[in-house]
C-alpha atoms as a PDB file:
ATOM      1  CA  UNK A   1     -29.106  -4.204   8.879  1.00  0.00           C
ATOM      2  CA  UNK A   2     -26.789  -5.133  11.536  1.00  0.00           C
ATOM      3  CA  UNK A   3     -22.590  -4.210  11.018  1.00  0.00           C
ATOM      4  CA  UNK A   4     -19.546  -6.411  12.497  1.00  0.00           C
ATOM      5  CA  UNK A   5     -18.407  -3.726  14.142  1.00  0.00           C
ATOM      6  CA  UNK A   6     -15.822  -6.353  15.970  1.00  0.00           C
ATOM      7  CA  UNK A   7     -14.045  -7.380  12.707  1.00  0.00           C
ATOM      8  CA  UNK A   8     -14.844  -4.210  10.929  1.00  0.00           C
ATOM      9  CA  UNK A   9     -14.744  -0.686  13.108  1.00  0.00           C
ATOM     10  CA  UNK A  10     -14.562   1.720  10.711  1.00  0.00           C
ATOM     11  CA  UNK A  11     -17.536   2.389   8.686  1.00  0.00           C
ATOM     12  CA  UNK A  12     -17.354   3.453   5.144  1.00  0.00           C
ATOM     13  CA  UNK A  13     -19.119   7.191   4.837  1.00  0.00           C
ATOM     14  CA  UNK A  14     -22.434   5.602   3.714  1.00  0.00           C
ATOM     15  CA  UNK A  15     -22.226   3.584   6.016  1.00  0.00           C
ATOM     16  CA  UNK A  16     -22.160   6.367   8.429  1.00  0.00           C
ATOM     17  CA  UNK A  17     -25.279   8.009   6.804  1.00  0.00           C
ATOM     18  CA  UNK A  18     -27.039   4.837   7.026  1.00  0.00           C
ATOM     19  CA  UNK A  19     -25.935   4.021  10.652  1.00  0.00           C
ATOM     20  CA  UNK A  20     -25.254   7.384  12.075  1.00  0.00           C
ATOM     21  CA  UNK A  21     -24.201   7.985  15.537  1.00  0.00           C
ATOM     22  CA  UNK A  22     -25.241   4.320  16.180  1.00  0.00           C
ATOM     23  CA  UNK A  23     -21.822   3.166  15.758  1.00  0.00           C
ATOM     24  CA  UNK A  24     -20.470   1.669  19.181  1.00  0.00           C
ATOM     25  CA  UNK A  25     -17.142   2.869  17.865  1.00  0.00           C
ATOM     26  CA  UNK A  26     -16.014   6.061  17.592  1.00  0.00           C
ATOM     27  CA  UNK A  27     -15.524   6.977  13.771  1.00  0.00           C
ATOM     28  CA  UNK A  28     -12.326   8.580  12.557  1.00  0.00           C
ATOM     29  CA  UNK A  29     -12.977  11.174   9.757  1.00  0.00           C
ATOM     30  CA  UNK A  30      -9.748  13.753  10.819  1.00  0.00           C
ATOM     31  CA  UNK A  31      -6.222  13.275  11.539  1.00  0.00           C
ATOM     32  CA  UNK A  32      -4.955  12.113  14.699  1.00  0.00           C
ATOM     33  CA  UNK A  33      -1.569  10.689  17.070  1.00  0.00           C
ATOM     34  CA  UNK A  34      -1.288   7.114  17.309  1.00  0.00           C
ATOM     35  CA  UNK A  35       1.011   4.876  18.299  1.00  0.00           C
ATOM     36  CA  UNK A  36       2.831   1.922  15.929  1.00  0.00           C
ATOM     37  CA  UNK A  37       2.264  -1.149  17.400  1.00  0.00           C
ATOM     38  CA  UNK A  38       3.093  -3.565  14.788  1.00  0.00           C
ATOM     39  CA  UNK A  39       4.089  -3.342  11.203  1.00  0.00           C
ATOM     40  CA  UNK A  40       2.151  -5.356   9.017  1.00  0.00           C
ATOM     41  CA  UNK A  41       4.169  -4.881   5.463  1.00  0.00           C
ATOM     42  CA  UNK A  42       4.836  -2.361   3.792  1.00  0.00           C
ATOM     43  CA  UNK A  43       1.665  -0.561   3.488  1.00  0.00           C
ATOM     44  CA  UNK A  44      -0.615  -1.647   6.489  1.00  0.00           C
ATOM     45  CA  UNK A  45       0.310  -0.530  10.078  1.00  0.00           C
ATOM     46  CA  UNK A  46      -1.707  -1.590  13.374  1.00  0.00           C
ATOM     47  CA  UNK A  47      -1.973   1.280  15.727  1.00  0.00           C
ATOM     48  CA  UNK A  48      -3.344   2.193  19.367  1.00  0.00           C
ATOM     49  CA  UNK A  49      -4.763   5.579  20.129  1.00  0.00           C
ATOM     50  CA  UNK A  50      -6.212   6.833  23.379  1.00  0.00           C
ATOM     51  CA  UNK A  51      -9.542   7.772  21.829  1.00  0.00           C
ATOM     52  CA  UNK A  52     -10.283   3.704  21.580  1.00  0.00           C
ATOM     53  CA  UNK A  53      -9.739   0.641  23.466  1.00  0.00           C
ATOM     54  CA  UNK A  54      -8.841  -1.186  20.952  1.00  0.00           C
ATOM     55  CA  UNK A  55      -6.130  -1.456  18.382  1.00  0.00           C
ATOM     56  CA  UNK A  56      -6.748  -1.046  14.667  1.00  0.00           C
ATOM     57  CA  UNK A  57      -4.905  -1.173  11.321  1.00  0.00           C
ATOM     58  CA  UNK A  58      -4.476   1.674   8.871  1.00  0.00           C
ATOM     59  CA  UNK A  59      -3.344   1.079   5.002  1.00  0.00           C
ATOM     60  CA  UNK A  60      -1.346   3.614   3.418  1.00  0.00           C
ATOM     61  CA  UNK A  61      -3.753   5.379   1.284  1.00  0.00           C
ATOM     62  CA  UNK A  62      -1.127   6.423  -1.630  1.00  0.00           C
ATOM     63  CA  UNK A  63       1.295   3.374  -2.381  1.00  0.00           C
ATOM     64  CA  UNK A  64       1.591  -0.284  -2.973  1.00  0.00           C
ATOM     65  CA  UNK A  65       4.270  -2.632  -1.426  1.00  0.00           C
ATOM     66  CA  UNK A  66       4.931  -5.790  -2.419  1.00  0.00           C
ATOM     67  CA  UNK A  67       3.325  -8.419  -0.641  1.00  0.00           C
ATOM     68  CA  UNK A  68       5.392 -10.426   1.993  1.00  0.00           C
ATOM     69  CA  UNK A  69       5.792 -13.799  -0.402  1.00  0.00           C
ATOM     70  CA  UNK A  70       6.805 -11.497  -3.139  1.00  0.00           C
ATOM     71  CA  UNK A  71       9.917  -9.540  -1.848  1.00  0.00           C
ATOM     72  CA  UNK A  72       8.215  -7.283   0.541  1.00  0.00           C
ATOM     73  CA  UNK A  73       9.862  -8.383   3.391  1.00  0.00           C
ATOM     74  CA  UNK A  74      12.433  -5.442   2.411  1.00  0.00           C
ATOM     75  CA  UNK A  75      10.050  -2.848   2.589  1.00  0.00           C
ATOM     76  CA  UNK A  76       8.107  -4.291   6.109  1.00  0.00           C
ATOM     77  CA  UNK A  77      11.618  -4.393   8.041  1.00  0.00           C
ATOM     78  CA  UNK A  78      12.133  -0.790   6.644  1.00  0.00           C
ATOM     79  CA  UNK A  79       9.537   0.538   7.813  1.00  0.00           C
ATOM     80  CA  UNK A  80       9.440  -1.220  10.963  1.00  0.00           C
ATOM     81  CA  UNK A  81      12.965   0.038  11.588  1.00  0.00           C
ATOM     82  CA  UNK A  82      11.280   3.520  11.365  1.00  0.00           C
ATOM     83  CA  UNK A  83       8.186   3.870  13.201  1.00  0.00           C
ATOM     84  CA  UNK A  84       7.607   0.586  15.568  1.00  0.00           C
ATOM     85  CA  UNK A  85       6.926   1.604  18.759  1.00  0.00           C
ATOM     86  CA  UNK A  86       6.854   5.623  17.678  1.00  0.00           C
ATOM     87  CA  UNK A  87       4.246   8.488  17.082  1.00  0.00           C
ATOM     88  CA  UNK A  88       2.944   8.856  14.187  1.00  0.00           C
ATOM     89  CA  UNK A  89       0.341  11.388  12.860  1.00  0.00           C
ATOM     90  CA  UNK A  90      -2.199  10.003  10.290  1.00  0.00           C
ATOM     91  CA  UNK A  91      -3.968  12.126   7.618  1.00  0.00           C
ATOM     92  CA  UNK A  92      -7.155  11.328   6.936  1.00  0.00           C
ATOM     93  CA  UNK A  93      -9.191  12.206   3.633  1.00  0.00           C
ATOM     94  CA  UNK A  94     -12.979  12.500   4.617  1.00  0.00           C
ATOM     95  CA  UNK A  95     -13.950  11.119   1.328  1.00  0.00           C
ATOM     96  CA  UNK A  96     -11.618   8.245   0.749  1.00  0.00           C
ATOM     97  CA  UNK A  97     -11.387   7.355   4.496  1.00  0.00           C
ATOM     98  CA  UNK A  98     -12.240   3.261   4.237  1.00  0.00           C
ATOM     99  CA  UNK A  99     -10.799   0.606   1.781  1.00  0.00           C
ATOM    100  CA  UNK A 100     -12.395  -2.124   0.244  1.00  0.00           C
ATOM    101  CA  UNK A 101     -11.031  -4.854   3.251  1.00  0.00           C
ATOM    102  CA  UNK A 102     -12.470  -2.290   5.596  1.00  0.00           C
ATOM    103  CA  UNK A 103      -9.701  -0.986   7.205  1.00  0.00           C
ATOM    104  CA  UNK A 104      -9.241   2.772   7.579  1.00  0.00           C
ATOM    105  CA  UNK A 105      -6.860   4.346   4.818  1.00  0.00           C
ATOM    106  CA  UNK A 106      -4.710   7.257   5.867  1.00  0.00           C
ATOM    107  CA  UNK A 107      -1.008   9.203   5.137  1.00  0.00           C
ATOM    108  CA  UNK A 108       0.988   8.452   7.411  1.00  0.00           C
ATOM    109  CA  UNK A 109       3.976  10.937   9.007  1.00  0.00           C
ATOM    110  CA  UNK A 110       7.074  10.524  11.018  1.00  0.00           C
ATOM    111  CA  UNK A 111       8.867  13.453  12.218  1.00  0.00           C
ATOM    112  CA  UNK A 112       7.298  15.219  10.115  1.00  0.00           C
ATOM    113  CA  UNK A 113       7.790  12.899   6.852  1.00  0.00           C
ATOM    114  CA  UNK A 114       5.379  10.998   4.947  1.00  0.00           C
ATOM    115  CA  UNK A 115       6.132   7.705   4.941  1.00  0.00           C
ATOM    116  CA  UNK A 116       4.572   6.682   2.069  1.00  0.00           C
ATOM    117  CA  UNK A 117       6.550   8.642  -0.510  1.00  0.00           C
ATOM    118  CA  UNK A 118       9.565   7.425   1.235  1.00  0.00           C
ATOM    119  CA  UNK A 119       9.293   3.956   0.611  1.00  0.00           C
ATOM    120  CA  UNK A 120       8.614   5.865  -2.959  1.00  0.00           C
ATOM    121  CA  UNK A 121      11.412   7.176  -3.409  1.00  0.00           C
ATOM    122  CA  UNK A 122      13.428   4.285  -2.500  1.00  0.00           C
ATOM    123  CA  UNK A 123      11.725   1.671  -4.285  1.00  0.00           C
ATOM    124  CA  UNK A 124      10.334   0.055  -1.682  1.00  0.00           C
ATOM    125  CA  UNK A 125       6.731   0.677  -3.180  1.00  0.00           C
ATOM    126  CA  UNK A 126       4.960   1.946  -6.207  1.00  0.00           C
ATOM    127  CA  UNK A 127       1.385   4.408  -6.565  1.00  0.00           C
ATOM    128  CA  UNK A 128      -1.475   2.973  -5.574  1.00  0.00           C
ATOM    129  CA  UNK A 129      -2.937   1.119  -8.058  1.00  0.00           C
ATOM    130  CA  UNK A 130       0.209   0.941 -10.334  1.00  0.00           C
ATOM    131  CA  UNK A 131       1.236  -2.624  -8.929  1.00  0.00           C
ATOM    132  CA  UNK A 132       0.503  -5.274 -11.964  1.00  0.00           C
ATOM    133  CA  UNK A 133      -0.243  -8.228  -9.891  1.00  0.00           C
ATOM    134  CA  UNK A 134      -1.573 -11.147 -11.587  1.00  0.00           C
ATOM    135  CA  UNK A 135      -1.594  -9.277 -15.047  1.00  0.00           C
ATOM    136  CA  UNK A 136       0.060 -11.104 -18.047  1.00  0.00           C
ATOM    137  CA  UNK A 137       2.838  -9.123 -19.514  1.00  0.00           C
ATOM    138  CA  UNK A 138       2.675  -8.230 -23.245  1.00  0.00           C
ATOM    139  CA  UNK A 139       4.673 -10.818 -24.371  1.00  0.00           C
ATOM    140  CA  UNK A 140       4.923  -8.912 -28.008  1.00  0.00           C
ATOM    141  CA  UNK A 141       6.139  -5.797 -26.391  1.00  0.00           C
ATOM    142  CA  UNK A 142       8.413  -6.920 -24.208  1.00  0.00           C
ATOM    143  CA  UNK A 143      10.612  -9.602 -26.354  1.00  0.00           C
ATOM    144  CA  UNK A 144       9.857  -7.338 -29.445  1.00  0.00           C
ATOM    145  CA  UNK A 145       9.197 -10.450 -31.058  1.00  0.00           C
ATOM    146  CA  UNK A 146       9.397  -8.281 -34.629  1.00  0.00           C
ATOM    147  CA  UNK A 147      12.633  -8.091 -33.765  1.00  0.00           C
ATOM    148  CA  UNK A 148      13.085 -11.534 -33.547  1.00  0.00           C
ATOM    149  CA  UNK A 149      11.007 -12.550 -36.339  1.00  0.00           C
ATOM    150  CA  UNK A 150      12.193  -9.932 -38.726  1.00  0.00           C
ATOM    151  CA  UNK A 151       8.291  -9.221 -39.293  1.00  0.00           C
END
């Protein structure tokens, strides 16, 4: 079975038992320095390293921003503000090292802060996997329609 290795470096950990050391790129399974090249939104970076020749985008592995067309423009110009064009160290976790779009997942630290749990702790973002999209609010719970009703 062949891989798009063009559209999709970074295999997912069985896909590196499958393919090996056949991979024409090299495979990131530990932390490294990169630089920030572009800011995506608030949870997906594109960075350049000197370890390939070609750049690459990384998703924050432990939050969820909002998506540009849903406010998120707040938390992209944040960030940007903060580490375009800088050094940043990325943490990788061997076994959660790929997401489902393919793109590598990692913590990533300025000056020595994770900046991840920053745009936690001021709202910017939410845990991974805590971000209701498309979900339909409980209607009953939230207008406490006993209340209303006198039920």
């Amino acid at each position: 079975m062949e891989h798009d290795y063009k559209n999709y470096p970074e295999l997912t950990n069985a896909q590196i038992a499958e393919f090996g050391l056949m991979s024409p790129v090299p495979q990131i399974t530990e932390d490294f320095v990169a630089t920030v090249i572009k800011v995506h939104d608030g949870d997906t970076i594109t960075l350049r390293t000197t370890f390939r020749d070609f750049d690459f985008p990384v998703r924050f592995v432990n939050i969820d921003a909002p998506e540009m067309n849903a406010g998120g423009e707040v938390a992209q110009q944040w960030l940007e503000n903060q580490i375009l064009n800088q050094e940043v160290q990325i943490g990788v976790q061997r076994k959660n090292r790929v997401g489902k779009y393919g793109r590598l997942l990692g913590r990533v630290y300025y000056r020595g802060l994770d900046m991840g749990e920053s745009e936690l702790r001021l709202g910017f973002a939410v845990p991974f996997g805590k971000k209701a999209e498309g979900e339909i609010p409980a209607l009953g719970k939230e207008l406490n329609l006993k209340k209303w009703l006198e039920i």
